[in-house]
PDB file of N, CA and C in Angstrom:
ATOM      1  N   UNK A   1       0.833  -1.188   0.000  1.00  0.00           N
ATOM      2  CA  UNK A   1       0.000   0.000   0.000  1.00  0.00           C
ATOM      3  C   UNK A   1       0.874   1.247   0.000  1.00  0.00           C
ATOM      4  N   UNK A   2       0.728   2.587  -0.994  1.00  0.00           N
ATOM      5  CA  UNK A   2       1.272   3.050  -0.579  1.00  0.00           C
ATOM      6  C   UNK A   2       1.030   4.339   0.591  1.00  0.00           C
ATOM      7  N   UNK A   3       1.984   5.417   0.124  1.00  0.00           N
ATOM      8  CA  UNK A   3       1.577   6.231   1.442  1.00  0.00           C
ATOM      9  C   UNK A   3       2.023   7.936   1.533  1.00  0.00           C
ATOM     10  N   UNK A   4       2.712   7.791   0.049  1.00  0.00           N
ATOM     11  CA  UNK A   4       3.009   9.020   0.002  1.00  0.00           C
ATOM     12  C   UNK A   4       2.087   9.329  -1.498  1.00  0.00           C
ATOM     13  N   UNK A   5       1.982  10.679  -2.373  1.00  0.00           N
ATOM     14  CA  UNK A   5       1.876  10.969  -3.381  1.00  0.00           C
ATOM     15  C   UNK A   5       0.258  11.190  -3.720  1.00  0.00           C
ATOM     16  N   UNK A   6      -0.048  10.582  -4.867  1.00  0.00           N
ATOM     17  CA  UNK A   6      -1.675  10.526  -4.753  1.00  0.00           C
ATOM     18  C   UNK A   6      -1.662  10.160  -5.893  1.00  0.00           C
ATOM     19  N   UNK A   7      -2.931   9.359  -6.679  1.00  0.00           N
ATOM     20  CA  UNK A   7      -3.590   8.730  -7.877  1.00  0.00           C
ATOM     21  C   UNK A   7      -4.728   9.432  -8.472  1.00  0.00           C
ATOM     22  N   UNK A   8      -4.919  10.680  -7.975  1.00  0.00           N
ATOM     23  CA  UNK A   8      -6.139  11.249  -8.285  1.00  0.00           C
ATOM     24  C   UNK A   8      -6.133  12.512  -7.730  1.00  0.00           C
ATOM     25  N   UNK A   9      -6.208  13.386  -8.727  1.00  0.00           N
ATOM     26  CA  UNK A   9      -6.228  14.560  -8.990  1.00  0.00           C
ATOM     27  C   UNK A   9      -7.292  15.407  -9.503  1.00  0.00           C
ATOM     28  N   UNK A  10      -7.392  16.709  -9.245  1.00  0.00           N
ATOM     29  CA  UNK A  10      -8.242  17.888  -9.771  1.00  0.00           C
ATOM     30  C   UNK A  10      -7.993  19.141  -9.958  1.00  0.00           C
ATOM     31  N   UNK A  11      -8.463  20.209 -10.500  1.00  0.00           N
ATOM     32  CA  UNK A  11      -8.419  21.706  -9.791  1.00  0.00           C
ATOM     33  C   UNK A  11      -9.563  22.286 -10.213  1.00  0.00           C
ATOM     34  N   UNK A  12      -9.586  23.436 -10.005  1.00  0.00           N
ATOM     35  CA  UNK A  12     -10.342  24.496 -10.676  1.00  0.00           C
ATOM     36  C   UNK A  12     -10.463  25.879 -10.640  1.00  0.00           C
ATOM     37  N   UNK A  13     -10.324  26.244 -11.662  1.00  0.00           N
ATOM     38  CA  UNK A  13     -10.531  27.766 -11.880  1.00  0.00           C
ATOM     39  C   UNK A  13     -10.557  28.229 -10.792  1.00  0.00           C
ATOM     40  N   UNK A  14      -9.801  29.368 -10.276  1.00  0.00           N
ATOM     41  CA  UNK A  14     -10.131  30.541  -8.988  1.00  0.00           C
ATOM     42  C   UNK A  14     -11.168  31.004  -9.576  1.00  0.00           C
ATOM     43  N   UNK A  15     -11.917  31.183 -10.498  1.00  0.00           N
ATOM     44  CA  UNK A  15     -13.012  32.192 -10.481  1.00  0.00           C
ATOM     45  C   UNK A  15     -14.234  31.348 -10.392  1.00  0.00           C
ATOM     46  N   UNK A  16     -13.961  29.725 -10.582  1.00  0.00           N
ATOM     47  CA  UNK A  16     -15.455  29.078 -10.262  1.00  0.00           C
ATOM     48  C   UNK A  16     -15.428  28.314  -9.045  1.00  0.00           C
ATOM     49  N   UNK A  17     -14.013  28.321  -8.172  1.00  0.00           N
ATOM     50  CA  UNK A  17     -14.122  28.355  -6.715  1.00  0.00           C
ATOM     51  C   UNK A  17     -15.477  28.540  -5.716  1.00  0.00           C
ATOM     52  N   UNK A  18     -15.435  27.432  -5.069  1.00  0.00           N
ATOM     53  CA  UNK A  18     -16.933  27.325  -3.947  1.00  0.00           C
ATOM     54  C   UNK A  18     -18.205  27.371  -4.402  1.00  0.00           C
ATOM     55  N   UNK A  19     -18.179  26.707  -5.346  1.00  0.00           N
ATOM     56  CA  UNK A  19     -19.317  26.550  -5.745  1.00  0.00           C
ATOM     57  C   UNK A  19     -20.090  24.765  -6.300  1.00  0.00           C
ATOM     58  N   UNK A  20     -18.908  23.827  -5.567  1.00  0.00           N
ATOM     59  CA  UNK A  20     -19.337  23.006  -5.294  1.00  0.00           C
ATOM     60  C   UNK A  20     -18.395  21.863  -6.892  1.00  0.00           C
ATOM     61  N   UNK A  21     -18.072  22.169  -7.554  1.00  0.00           N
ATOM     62  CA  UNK A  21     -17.372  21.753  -8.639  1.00  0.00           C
ATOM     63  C   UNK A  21     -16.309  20.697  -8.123  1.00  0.00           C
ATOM     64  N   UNK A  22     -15.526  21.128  -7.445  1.00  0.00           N
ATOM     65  CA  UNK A  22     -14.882  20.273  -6.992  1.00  0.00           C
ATOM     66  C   UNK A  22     -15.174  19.074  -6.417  1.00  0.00           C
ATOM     67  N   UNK A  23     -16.088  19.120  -5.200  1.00  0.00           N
ATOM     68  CA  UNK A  23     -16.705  17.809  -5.252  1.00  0.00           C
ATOM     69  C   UNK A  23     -17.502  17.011  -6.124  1.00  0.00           C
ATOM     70  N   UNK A  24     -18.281  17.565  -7.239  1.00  0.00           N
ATOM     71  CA  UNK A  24     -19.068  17.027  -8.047  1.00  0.00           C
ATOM     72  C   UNK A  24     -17.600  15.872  -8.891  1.00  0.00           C
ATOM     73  N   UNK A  25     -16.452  17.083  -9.292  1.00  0.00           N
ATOM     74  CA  UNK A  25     -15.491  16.607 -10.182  1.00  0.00           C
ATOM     75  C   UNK A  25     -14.629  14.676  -9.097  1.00  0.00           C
ATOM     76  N   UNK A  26     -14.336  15.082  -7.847  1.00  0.00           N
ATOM     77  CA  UNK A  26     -13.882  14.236  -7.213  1.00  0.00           C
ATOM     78  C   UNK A  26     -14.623  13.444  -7.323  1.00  0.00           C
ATOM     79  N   UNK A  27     -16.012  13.266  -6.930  1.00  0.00           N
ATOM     80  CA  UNK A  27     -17.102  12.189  -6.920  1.00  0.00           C
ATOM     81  C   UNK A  27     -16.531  11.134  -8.219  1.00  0.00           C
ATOM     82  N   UNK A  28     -16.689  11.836  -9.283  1.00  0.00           N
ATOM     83  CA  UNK A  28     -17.017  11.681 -10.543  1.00  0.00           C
ATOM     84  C   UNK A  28     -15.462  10.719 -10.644  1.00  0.00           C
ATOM     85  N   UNK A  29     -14.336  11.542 -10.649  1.00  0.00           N
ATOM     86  CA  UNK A  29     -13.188  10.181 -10.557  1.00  0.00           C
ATOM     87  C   UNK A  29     -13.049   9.558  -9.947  1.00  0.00           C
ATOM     88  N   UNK A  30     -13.467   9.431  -8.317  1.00  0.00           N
ATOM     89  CA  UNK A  30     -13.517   8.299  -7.487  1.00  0.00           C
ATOM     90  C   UNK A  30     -15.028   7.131  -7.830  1.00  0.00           C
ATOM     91  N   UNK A  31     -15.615   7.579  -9.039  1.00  0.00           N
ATOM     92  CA  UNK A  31     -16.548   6.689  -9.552  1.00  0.00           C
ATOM     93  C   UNK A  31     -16.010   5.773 -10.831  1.00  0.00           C
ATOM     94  N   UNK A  32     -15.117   6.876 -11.524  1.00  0.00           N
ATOM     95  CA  UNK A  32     -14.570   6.172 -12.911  1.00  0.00           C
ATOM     96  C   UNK A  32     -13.133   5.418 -12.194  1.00  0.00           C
ATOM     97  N   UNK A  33     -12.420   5.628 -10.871  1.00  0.00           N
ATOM     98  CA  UNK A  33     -11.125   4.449 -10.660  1.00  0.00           C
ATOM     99  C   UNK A  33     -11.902   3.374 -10.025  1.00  0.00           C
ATOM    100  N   UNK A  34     -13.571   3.328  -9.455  1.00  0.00           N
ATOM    101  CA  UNK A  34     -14.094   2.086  -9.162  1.00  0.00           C
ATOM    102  C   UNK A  34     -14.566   1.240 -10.211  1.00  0.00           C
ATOM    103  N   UNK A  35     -15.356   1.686 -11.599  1.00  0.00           N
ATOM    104  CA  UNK A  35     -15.473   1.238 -12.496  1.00  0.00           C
ATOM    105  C   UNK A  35     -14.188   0.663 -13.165  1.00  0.00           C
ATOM    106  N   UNK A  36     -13.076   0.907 -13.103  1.00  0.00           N
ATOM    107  CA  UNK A  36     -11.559   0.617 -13.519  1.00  0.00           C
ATOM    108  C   UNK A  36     -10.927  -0.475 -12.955  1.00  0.00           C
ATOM    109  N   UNK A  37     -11.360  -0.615 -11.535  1.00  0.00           N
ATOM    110  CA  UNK A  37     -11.084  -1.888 -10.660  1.00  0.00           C
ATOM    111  C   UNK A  37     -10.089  -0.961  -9.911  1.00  0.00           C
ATOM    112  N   UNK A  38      -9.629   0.297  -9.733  1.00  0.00           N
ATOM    113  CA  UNK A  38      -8.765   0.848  -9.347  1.00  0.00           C
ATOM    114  C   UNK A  38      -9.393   0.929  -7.429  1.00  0.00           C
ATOM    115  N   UNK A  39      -8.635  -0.236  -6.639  1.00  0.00           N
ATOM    116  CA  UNK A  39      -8.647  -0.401  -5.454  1.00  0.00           C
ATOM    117  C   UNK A  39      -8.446   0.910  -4.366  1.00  0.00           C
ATOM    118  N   UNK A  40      -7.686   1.143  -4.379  1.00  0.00           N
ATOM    119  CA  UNK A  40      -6.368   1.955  -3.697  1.00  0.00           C
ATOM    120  C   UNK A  40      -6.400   3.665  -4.418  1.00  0.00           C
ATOM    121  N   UNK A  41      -7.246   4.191  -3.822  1.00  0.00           N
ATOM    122  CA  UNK A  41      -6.971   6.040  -3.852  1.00  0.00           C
ATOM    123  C   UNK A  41      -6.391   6.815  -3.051  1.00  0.00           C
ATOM    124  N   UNK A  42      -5.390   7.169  -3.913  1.00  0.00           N
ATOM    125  CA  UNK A  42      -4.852   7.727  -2.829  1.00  0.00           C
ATOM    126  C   UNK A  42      -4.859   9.498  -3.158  1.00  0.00           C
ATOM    127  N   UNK A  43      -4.963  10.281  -2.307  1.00  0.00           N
ATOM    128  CA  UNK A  43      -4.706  11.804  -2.437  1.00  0.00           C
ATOM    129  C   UNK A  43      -3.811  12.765  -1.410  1.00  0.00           C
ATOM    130  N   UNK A  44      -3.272  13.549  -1.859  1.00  0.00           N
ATOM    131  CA  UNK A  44      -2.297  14.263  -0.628  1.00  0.00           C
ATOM    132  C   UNK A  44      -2.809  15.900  -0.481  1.00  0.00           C
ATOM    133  N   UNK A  45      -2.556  16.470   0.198  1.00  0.00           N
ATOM    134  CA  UNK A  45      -3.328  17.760   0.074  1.00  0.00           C
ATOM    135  C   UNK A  45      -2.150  18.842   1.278  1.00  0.00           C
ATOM    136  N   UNK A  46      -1.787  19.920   0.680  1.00  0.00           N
ATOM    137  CA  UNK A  46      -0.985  20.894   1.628  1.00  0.00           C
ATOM    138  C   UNK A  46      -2.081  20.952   2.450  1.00  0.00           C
ATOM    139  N   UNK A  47      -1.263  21.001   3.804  1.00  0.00           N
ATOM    140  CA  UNK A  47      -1.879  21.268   5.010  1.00  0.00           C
ATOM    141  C   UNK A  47      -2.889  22.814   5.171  1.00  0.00           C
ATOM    142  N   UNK A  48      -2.432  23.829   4.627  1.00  0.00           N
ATOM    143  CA  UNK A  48      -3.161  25.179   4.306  1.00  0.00           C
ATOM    144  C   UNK A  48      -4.234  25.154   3.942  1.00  0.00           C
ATOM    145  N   UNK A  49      -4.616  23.695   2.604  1.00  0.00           N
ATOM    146  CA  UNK A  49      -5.619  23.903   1.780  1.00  0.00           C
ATOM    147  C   UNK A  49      -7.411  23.404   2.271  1.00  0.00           C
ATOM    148  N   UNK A  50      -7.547  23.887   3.138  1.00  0.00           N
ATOM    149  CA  UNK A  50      -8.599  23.382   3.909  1.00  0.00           C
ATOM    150  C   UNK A  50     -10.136  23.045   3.081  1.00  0.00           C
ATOM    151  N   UNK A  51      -9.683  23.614   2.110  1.00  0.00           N
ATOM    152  CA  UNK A  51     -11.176  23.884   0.845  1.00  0.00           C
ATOM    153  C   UNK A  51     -10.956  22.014   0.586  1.00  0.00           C
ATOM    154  N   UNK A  52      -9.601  22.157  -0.160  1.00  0.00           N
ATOM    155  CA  UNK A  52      -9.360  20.799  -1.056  1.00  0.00           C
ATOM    156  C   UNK A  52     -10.030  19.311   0.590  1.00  0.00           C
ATOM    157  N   UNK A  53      -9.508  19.668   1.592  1.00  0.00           N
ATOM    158  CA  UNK A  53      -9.335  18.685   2.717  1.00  0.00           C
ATOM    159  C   UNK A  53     -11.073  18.480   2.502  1.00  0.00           C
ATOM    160  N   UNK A  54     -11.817  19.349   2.536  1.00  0.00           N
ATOM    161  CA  UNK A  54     -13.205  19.404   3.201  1.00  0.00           C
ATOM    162  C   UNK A  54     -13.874  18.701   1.837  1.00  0.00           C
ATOM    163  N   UNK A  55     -13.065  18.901   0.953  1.00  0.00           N
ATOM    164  CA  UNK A  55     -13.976  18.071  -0.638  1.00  0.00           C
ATOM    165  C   UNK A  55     -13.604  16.644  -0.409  1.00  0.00           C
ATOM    166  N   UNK A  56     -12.102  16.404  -0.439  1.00  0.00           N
ATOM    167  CA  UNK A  56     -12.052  14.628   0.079  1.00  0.00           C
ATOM    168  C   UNK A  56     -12.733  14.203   0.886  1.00  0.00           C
ATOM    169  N   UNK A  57     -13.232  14.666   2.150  1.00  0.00           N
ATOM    170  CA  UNK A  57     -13.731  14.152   3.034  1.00  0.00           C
ATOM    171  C   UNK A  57     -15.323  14.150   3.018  1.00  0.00           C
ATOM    172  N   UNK A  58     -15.749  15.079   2.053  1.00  0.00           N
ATOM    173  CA  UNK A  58     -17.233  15.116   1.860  1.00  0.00           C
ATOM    174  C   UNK A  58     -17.521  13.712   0.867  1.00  0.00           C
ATOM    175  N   UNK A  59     -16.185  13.143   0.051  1.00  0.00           N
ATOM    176  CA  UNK A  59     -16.472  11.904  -0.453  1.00  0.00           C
ATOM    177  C   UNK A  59     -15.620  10.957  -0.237  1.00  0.00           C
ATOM    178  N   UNK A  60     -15.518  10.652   1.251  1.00  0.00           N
ATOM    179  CA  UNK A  60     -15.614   9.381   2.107  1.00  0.00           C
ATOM    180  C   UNK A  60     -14.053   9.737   2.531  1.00  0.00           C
ATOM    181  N   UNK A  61     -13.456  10.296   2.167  1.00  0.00           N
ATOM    182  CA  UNK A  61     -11.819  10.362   2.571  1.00  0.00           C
ATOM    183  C   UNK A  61     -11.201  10.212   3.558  1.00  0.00           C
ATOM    184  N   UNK A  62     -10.998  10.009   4.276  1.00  0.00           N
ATOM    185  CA  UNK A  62     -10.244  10.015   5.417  1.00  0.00           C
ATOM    186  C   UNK A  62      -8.590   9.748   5.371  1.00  0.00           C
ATOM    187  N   UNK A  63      -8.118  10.907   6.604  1.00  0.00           N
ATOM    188  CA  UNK A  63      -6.646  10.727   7.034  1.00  0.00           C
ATOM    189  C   UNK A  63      -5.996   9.595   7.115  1.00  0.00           C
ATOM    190  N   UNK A  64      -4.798   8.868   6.331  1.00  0.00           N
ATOM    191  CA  UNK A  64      -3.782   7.952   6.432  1.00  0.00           C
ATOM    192  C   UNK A  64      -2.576   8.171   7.558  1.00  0.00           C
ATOM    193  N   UNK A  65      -2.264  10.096   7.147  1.00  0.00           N
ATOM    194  CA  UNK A  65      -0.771  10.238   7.167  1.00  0.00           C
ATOM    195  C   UNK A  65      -1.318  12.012   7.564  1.00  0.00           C
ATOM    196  N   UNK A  66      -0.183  12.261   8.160  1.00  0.00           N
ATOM    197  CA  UNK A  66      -0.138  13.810   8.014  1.00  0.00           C
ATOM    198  C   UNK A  66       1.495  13.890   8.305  1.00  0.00           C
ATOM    199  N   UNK A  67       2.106  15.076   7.949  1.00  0.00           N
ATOM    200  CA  UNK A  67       3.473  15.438   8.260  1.00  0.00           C
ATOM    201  C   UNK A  67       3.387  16.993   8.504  1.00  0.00           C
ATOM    202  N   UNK A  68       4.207  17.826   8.289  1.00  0.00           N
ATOM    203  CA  UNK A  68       4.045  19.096   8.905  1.00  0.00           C
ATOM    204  C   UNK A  68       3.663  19.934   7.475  1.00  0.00           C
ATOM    205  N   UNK A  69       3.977  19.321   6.160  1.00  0.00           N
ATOM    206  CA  UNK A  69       3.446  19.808   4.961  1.00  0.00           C
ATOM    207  C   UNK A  69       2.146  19.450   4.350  1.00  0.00           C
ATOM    208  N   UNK A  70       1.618  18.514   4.442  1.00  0.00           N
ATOM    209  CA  UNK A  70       0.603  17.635   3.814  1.00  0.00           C
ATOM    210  C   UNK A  70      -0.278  16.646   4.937  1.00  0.00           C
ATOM    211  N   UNK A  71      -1.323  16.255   4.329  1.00  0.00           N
ATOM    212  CA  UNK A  71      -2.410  15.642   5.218  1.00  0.00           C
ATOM    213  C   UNK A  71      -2.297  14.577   3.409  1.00  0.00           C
ATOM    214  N   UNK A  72      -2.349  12.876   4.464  1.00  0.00           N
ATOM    215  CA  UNK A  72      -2.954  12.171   3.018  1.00  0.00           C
ATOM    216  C   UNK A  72      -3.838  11.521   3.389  1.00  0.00           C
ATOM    217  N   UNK A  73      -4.816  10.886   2.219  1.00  0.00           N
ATOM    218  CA  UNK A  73      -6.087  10.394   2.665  1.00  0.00           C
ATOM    219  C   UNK A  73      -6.161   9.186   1.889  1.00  0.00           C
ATOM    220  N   UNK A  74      -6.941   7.864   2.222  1.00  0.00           N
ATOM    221  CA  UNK A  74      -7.049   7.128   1.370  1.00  0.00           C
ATOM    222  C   UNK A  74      -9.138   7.578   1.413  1.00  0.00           C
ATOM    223  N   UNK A  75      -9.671   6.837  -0.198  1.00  0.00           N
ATOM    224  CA  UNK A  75     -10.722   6.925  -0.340  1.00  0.00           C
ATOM    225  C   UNK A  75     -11.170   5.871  -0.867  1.00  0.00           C
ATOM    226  N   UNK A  76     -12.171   5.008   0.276  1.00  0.00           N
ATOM    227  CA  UNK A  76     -12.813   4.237  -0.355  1.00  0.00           C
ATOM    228  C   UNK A  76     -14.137   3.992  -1.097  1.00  0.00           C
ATOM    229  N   UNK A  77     -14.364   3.023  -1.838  1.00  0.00           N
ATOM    230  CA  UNK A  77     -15.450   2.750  -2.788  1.00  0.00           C
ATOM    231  C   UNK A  77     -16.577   3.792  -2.388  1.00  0.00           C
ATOM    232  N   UNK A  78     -17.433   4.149  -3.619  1.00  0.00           N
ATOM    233  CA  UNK A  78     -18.442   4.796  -3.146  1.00  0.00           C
ATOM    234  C   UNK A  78     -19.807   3.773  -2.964  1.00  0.00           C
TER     235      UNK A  78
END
């Protein structure tokens, strides 16, 4: 398993910020790496970024790891 890095990624526009995109977008790839057989999600997130933390965790995420730079999460099946 691993424990650093991440398999799944996003961003979005500063100007369409908080408006819920981000989680729709996360949902949406943690639906297409289950359709894939893709077990194991992993995501890392700077510790600052409290927006990004609160979207993993609104779809099932939870803390693995933290260090003094980053918080990582694994995410399972939806």
């Amino acid at each position: 398993s691993r424990t650093v890095g991440g398999n799944l990624g996003y961003a979005v526009d500063p100007l369409h910020r908080g408006k819920g995109y981000a989680t729709i977008i996360l949902g949406e790839l943690i639906s297409i790496a289950n359709q894939m057989g893709i077990e194991e999600k992993l995501l890392s997130v700077e510790k600052f970024n409290y927006a990004s933390k609160k979207v993993i965790e609104k779809n099932g995420g939870y803390v693995i790891k933290e260090n003094e730079l980053r918080w990582y999460f694994h995410v399972n099946e939806q």
